[in-house]
N, C-alpha and C. Protein backbone atom coordinates (compact mmCIF):
# COMPACT_ATOMS: atom_id res chain seq x y z
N UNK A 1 -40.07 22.27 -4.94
CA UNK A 1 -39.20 22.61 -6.05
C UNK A 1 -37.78 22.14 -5.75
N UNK A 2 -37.17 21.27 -7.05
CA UNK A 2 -35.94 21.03 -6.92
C UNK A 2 -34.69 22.41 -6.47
N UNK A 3 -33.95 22.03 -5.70
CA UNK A 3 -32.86 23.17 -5.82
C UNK A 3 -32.15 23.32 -7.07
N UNK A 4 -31.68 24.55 -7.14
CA UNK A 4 -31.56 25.05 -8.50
C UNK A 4 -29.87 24.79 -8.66
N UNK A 5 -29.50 24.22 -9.64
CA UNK A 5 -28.66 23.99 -10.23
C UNK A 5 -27.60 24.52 -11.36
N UNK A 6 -26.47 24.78 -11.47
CA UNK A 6 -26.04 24.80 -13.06
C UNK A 6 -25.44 23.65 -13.36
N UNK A 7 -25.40 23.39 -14.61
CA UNK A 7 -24.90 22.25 -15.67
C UNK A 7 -23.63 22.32 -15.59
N UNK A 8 -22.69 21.16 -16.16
CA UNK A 8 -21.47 21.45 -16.52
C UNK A 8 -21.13 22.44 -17.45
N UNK A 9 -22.14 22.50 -18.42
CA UNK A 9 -21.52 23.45 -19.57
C UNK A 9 -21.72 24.78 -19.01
N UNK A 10 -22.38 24.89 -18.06
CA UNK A 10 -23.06 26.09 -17.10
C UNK A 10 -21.38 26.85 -16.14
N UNK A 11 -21.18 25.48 -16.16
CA UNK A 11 -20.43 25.40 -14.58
C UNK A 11 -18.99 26.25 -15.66
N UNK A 12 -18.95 25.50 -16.67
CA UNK A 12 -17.44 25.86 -17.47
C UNK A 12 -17.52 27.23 -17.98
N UNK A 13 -18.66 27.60 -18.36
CA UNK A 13 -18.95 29.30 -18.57
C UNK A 13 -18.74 29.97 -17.76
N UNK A 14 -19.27 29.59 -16.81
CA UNK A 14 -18.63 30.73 -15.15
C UNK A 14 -17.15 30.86 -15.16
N UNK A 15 -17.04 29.74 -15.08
CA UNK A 15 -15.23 29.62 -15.12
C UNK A 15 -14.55 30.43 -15.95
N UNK A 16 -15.09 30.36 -17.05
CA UNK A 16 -14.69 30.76 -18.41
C UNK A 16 -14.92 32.91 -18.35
N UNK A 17 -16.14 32.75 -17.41
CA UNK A 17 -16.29 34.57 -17.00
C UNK A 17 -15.02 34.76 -16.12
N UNK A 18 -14.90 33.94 -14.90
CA UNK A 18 -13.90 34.75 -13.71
C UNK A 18 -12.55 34.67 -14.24
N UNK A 19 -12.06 33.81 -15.39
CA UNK A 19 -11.08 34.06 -16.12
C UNK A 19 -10.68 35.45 -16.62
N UNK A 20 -11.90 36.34 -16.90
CA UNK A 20 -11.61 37.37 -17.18
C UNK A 20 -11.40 38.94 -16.54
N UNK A 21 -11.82 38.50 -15.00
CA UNK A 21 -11.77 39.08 -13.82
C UNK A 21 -10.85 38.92 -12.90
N UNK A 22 -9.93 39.85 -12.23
CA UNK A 22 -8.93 39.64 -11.10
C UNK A 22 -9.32 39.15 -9.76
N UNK A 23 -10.52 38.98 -9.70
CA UNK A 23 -10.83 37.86 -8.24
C UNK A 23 -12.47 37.67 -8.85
N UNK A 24 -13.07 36.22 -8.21
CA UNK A 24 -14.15 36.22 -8.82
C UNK A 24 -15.38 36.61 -7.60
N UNK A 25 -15.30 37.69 -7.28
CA UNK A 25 -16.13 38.82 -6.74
C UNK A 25 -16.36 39.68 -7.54
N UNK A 26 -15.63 39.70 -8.55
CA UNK A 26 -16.04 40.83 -9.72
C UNK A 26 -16.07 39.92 -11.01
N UNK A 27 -16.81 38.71 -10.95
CA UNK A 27 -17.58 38.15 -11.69
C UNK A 27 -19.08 38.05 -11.44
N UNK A 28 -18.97 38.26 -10.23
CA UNK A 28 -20.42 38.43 -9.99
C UNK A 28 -21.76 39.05 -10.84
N UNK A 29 -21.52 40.15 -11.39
CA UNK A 29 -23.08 40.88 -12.22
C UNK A 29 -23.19 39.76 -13.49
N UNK A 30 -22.20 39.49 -14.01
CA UNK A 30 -22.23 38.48 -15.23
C UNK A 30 -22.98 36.61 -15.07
N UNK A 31 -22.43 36.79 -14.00
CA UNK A 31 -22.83 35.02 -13.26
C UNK A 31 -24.24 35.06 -12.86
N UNK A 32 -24.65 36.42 -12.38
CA UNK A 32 -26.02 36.73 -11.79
C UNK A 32 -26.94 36.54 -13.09
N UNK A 33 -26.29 37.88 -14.51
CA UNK A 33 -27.11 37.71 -15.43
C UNK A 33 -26.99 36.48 -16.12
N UNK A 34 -26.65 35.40 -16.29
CA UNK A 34 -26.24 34.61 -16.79
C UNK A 34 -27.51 33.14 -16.00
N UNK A 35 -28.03 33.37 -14.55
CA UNK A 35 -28.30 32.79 -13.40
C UNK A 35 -29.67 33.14 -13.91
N UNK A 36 -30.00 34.97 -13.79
CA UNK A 36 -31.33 35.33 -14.45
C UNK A 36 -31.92 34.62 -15.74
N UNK A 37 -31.32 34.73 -16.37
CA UNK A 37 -31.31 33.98 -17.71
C UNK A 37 -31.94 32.85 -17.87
N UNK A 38 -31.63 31.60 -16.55
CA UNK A 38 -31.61 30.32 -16.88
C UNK A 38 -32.97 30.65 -15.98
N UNK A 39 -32.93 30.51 -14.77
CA UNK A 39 -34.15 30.67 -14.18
C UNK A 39 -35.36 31.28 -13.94
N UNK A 40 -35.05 32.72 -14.39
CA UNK A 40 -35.69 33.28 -15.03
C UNK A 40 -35.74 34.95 -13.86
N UNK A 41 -35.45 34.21 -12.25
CA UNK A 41 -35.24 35.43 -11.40
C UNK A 41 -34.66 35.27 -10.33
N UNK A 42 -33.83 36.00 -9.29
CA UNK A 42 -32.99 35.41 -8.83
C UNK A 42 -33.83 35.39 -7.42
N UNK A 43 -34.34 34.44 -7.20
CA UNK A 43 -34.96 34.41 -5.75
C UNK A 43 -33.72 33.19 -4.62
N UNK A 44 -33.94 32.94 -3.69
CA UNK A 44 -33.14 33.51 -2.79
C UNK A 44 -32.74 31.67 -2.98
N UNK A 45 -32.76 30.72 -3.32
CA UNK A 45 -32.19 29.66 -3.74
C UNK A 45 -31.25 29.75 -4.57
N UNK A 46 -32.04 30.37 -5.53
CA UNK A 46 -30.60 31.12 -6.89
C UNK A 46 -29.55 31.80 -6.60
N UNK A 47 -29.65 32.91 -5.41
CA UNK A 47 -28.64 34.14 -4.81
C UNK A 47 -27.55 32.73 -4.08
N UNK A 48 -28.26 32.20 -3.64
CA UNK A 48 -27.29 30.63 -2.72
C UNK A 48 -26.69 30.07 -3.41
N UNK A 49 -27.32 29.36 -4.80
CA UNK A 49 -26.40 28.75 -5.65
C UNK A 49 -25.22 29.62 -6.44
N UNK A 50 -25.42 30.88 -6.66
CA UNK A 50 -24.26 31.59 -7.10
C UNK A 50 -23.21 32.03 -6.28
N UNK A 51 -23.79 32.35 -4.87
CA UNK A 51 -22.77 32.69 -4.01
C UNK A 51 -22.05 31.43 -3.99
N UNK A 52 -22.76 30.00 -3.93
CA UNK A 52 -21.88 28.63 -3.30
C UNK A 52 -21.18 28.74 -4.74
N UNK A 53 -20.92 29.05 -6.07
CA UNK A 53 -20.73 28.60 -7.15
C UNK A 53 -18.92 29.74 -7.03
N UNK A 54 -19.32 30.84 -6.52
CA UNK A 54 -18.26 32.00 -6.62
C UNK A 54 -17.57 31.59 -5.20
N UNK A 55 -18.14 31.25 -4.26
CA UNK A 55 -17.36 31.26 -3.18
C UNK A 55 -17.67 32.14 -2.29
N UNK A 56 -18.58 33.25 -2.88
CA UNK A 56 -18.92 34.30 -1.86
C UNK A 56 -19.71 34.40 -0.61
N UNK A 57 -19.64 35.68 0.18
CA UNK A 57 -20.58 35.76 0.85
C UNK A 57 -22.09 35.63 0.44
N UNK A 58 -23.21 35.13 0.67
CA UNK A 58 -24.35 35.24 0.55
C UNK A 58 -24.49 36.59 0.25
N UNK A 59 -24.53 37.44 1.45
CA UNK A 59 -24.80 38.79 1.85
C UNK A 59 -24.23 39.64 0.66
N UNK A 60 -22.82 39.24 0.00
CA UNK A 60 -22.34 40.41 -0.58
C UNK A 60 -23.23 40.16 -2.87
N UNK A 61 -23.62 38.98 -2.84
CA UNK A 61 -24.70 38.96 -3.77
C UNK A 61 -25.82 39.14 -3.55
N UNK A 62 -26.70 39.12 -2.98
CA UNK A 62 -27.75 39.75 -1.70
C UNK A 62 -27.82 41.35 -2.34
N UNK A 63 -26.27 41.62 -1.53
CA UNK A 63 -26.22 43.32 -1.83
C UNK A 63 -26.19 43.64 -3.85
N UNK A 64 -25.50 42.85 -4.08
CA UNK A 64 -25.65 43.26 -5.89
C UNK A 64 -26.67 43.16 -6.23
N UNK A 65 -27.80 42.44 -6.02
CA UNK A 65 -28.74 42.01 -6.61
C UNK A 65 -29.64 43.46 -5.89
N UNK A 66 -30.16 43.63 -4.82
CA UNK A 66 -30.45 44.52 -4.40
C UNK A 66 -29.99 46.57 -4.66
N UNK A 67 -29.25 46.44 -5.13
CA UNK A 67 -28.43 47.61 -5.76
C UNK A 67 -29.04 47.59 -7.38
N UNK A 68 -29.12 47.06 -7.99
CA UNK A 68 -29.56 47.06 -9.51
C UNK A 68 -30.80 46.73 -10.01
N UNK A 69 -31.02 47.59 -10.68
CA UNK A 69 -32.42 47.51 -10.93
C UNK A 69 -32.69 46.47 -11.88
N UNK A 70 -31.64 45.79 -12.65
CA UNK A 70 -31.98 45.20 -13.74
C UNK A 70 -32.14 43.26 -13.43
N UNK A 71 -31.36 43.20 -12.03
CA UNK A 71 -32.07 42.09 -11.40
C UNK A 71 -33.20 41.54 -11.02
N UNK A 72 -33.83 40.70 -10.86
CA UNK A 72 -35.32 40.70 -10.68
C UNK A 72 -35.28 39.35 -9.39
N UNK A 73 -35.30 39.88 -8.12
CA UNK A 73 -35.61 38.71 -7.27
C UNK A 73 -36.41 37.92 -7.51
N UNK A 74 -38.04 38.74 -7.91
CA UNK A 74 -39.02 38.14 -8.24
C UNK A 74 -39.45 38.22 -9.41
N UNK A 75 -39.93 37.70 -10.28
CA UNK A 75 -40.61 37.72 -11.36
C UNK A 75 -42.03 37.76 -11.08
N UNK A 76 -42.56 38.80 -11.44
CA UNK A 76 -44.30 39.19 -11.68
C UNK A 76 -45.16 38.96 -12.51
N UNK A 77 -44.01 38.51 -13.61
CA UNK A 77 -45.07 38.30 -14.72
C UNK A 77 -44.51 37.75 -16.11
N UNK A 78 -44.77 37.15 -16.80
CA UNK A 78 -44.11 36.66 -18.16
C UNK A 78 -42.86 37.45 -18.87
N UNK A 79 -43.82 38.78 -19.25
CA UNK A 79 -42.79 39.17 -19.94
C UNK A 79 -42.78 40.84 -19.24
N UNK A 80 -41.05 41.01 -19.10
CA UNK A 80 -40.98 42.25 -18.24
C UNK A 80 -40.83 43.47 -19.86
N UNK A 81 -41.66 44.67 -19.21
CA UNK A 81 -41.23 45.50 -20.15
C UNK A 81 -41.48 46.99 -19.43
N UNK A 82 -39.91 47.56 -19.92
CA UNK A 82 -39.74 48.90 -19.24
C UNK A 82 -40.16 50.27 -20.07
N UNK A 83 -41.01 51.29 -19.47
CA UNK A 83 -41.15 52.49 -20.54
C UNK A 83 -40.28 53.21 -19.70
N UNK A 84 -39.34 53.75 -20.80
CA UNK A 84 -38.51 55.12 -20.16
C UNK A 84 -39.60 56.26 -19.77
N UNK A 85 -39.51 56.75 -19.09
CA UNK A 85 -40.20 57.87 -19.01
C UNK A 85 -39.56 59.15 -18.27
N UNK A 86 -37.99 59.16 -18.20
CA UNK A 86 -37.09 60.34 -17.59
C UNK A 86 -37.17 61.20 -18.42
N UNK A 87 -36.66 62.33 -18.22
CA UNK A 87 -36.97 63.66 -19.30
C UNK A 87 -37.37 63.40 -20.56
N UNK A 88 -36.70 63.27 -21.25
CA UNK A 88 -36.53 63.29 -22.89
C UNK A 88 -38.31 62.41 -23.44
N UNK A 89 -38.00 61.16 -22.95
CA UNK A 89 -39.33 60.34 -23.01
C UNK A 89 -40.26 60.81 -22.64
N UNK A 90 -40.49 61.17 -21.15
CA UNK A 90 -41.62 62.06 -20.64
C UNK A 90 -42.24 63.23 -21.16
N UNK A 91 -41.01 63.72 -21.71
CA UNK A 91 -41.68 65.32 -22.46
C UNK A 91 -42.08 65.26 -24.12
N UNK A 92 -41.82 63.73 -24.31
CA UNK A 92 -41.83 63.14 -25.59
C UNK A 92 -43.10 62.22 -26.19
N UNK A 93 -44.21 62.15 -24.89
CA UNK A 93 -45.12 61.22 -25.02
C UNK A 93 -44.98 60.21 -23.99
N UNK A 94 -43.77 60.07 -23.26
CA UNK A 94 -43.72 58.85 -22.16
C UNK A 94 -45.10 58.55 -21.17
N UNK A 95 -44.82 59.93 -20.59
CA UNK A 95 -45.66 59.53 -19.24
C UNK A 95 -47.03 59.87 -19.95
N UNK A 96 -47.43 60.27 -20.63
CA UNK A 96 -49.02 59.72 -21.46
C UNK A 96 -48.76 58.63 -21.82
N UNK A 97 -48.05 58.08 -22.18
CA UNK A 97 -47.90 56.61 -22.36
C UNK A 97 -48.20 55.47 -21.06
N UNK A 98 -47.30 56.10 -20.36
CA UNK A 98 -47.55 55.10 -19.38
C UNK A 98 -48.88 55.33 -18.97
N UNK A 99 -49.55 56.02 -18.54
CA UNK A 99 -51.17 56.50 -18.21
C UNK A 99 -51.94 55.63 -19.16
N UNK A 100 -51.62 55.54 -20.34
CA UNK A 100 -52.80 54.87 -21.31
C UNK A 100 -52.37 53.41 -20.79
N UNK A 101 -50.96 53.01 -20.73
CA UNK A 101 -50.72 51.07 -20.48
C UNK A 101 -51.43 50.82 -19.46
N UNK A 102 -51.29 51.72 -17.95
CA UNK A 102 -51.87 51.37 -16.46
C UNK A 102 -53.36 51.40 -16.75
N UNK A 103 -54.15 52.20 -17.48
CA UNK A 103 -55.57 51.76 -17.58
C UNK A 103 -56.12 50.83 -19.01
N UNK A 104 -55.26 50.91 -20.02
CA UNK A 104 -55.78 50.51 -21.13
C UNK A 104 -55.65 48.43 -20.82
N UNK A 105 -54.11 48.63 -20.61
CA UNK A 105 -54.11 46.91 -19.89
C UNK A 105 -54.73 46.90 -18.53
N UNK A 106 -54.59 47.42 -17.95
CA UNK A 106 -55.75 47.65 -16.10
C UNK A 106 -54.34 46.53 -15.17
N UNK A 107 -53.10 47.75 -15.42
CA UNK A 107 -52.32 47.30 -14.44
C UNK A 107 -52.69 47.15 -13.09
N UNK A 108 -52.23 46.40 -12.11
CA UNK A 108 -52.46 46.17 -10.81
C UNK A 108 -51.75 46.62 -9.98
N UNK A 109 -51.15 46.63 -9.00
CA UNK A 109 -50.43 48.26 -8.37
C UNK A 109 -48.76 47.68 -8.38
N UNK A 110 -48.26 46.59 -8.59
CA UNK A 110 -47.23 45.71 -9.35
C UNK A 110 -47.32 46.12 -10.25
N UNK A 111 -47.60 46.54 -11.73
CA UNK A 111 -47.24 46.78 -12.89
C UNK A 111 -47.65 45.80 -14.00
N UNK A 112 -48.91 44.51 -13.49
CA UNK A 112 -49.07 43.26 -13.79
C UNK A 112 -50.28 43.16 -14.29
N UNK A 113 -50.55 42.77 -15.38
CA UNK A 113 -51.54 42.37 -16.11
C UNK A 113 -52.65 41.53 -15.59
N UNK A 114 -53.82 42.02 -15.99
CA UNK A 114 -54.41 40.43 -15.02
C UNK A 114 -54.29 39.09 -15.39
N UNK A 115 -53.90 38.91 -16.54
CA UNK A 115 -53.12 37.74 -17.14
C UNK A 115 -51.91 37.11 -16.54
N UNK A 116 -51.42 38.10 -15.85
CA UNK A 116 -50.26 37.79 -15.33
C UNK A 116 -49.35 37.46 -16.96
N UNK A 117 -49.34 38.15 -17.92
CA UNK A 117 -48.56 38.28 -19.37
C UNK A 117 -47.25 39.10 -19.52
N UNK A 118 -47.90 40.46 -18.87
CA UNK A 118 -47.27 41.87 -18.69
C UNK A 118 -46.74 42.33 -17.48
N UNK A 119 -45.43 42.37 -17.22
CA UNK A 119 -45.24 43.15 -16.05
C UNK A 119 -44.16 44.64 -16.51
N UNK A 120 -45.18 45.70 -16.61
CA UNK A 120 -44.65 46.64 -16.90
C UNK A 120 -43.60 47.51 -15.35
N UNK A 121 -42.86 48.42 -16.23
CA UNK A 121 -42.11 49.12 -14.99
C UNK A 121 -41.63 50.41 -15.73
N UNK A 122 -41.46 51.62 -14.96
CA UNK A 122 -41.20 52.59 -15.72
C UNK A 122 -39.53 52.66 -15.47
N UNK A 123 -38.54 53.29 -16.36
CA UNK A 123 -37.39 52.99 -16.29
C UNK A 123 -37.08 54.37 -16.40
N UNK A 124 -35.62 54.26 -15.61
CA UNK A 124 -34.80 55.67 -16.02
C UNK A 124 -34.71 55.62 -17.38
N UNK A 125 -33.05 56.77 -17.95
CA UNK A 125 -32.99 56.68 -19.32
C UNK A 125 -32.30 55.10 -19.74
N UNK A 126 -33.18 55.27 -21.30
CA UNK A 126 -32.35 54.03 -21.34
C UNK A 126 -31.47 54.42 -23.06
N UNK A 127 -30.85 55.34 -23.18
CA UNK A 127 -30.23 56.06 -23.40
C UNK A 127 -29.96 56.07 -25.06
N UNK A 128 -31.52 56.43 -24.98
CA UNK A 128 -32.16 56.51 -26.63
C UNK A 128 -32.47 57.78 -26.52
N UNK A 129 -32.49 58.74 -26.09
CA UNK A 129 -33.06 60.38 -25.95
C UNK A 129 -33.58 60.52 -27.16
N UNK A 130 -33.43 60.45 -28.66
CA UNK A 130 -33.43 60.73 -29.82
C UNK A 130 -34.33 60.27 -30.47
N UNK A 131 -34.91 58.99 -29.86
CA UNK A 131 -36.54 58.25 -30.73
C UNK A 131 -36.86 58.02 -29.35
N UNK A 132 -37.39 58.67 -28.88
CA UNK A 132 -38.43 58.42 -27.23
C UNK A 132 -40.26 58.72 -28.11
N UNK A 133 -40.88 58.15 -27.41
CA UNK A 133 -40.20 56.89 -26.11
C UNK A 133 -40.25 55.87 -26.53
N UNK A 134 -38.98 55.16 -25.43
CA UNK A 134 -38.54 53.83 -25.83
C UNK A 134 -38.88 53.24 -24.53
N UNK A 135 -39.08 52.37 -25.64
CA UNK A 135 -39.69 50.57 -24.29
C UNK A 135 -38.39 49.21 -24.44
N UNK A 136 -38.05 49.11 -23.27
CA UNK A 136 -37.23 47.86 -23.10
C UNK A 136 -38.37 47.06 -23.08
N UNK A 137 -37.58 45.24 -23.99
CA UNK A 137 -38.33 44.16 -23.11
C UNK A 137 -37.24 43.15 -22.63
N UNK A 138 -37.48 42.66 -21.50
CA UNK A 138 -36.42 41.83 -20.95
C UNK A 138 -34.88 41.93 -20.73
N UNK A 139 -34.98 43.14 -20.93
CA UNK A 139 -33.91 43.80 -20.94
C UNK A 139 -32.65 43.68 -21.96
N UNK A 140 -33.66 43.14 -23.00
CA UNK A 140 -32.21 43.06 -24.38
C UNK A 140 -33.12 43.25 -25.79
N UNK A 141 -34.45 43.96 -25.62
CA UNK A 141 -34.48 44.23 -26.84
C UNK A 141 -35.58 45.53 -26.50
N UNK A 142 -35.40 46.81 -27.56
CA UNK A 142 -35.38 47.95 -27.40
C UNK A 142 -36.56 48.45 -28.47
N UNK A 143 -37.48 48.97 -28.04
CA UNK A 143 -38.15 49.38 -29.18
C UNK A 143 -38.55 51.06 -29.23
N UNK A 144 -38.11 51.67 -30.17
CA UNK A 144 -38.12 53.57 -30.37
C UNK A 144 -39.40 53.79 -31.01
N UNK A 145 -39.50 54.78 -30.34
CA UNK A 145 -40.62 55.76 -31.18
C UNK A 145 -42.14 55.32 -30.84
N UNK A 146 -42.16 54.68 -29.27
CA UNK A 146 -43.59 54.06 -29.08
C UNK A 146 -44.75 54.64 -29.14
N UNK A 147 -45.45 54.17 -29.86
CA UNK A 147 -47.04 54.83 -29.64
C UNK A 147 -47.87 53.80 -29.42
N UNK A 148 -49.04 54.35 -28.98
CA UNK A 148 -50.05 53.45 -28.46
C UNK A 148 -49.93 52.31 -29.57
N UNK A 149 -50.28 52.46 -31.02
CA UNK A 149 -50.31 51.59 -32.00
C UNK A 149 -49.25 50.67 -31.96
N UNK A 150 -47.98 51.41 -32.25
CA UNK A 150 -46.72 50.19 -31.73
C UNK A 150 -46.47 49.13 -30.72
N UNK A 151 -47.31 49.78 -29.66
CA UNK A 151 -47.65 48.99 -28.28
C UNK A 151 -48.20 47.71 -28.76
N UNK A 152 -49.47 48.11 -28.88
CA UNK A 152 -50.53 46.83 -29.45
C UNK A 152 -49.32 46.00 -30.16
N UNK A 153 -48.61 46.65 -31.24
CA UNK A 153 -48.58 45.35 -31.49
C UNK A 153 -46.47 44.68 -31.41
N UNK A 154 -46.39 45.52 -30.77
CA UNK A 154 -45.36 44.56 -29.57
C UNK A 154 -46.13 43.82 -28.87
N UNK A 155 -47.09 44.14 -28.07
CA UNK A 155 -47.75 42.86 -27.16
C UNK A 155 -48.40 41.59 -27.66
N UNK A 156 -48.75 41.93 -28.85
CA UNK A 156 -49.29 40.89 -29.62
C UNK A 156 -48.32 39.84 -30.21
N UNK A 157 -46.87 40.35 -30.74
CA UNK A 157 -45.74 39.70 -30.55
C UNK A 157 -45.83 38.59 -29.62
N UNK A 158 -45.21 39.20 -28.38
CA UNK A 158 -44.81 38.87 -27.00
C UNK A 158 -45.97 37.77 -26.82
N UNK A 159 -47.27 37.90 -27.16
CA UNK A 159 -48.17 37.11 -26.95
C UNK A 159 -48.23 35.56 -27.58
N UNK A 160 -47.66 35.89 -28.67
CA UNK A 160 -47.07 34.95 -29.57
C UNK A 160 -46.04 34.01 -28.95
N UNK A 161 -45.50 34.75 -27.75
CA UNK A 161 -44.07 34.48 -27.92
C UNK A 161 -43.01 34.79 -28.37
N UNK A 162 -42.94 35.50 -29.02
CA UNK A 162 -41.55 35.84 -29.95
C UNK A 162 -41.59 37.50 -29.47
N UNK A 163 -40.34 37.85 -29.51
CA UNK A 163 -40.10 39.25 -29.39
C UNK A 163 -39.81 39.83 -30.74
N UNK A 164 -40.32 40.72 -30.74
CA UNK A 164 -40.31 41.69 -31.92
C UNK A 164 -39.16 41.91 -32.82
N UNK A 165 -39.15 41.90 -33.86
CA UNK A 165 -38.20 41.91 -34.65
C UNK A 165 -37.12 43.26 -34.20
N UNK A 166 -35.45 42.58 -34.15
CA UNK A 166 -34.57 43.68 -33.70
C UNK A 166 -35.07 45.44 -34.97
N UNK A 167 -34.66 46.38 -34.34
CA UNK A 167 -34.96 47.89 -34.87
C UNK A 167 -33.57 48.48 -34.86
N UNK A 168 -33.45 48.71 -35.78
CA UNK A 168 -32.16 49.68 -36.32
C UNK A 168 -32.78 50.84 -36.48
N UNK A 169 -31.74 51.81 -35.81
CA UNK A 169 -32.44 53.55 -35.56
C UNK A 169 -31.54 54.00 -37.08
N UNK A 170 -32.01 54.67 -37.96
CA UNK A 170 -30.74 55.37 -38.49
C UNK A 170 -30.29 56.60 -37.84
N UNK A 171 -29.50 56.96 -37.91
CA UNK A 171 -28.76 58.35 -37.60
C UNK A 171 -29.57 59.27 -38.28
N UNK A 172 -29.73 60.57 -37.70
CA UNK A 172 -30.38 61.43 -38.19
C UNK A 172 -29.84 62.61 -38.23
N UNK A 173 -28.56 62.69 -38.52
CA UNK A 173 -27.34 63.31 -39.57
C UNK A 173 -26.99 62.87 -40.51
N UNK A 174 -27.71 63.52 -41.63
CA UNK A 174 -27.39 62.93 -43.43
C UNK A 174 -26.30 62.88 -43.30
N UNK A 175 -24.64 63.47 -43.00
CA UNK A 175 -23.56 63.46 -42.88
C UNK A 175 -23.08 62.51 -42.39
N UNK A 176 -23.55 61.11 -41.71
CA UNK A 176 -23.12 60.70 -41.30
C UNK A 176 -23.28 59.01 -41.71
N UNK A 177 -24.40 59.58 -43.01
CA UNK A 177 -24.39 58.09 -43.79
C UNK A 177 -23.25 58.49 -44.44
């Protein structure tokens, strides 16, 4: 595998982030997600090219990446998707939820489909308390009120390719339309 690279227009976006930061050590989570993005996970060629890109220590992106859950050294599987299952979710249908995904898809002790399609993970809150449970996918699109049925057919989406159409929650204070 070629070593991993950014583009110029790549290169001018970074630039264009630590502009907005007082040293670019605290551009780092943005350059990382930005790194995730393109490659898809930050394995340890990628952690090199961002540190050589910022100037940093290896070690001290190493440590960010390792601190956050929303980094992914490795990628397991196509498409990542998180069920909340901390209080609110859990007492809401979560963790029966998750019980039906681990046998109904026949997760593997990774969280991985045998397709290698699905790599599920259970998540803290993800700070929907109000339509639980909620499922992240890829970490930028959010879906409330999961049930087994909704499942099916988010995955069938995802299967497609395409992620599910964005969901607008309404408020559920008439007062506040």
């Amino acid at each position: 595998m070629a070593k991993p690279t950014f583009s110029p227009e790549e290169q001018a976006q970074i630039e264009a982030i630590c502009q907005r930061y007082p040293t670019r050590q605290s551009a780092v989570m943005p350059v990382l997600w930005l790194a995730q993005e393109k490659f898809g996970e930050l394995s340890p060629p990628v952690l090199e090219l961002v540190a050589e890109t910022l100037g940093l220590p290896l070690a001290h992106v190493t440590g960010v990446v390792s601190f956050y859950t929303m980094y992914l050294p490795q990628r397991k599987g196509k498409w990542l998707l998180e069920l909340c299952t901390c209080f609110t979710c859990g007492e809401c249908g979560g963790r029966e939820l998750w019980a039906y995904i681990q046998t109904h898809l026949e997760l593997n002790a990774e969280g991985v489909t045998p397709d290698g399609l699905f790599w599920f993970r259970e998540a803290e809150c993800l700070g929907a308390c109000d339509t639980p449970p909620v499922l992240q996918i890829e970490g930028r699109r959010m879906v409330f009120s999961l049930t087994p049925e909704k499942l099916e057919k988010v995955l069938e989406s995802l299967r497609q390719g395409v992620l599910p159409p964005f969901e607008s929650v309404p408020p559920r204070n008439p007062e506040w339309t």
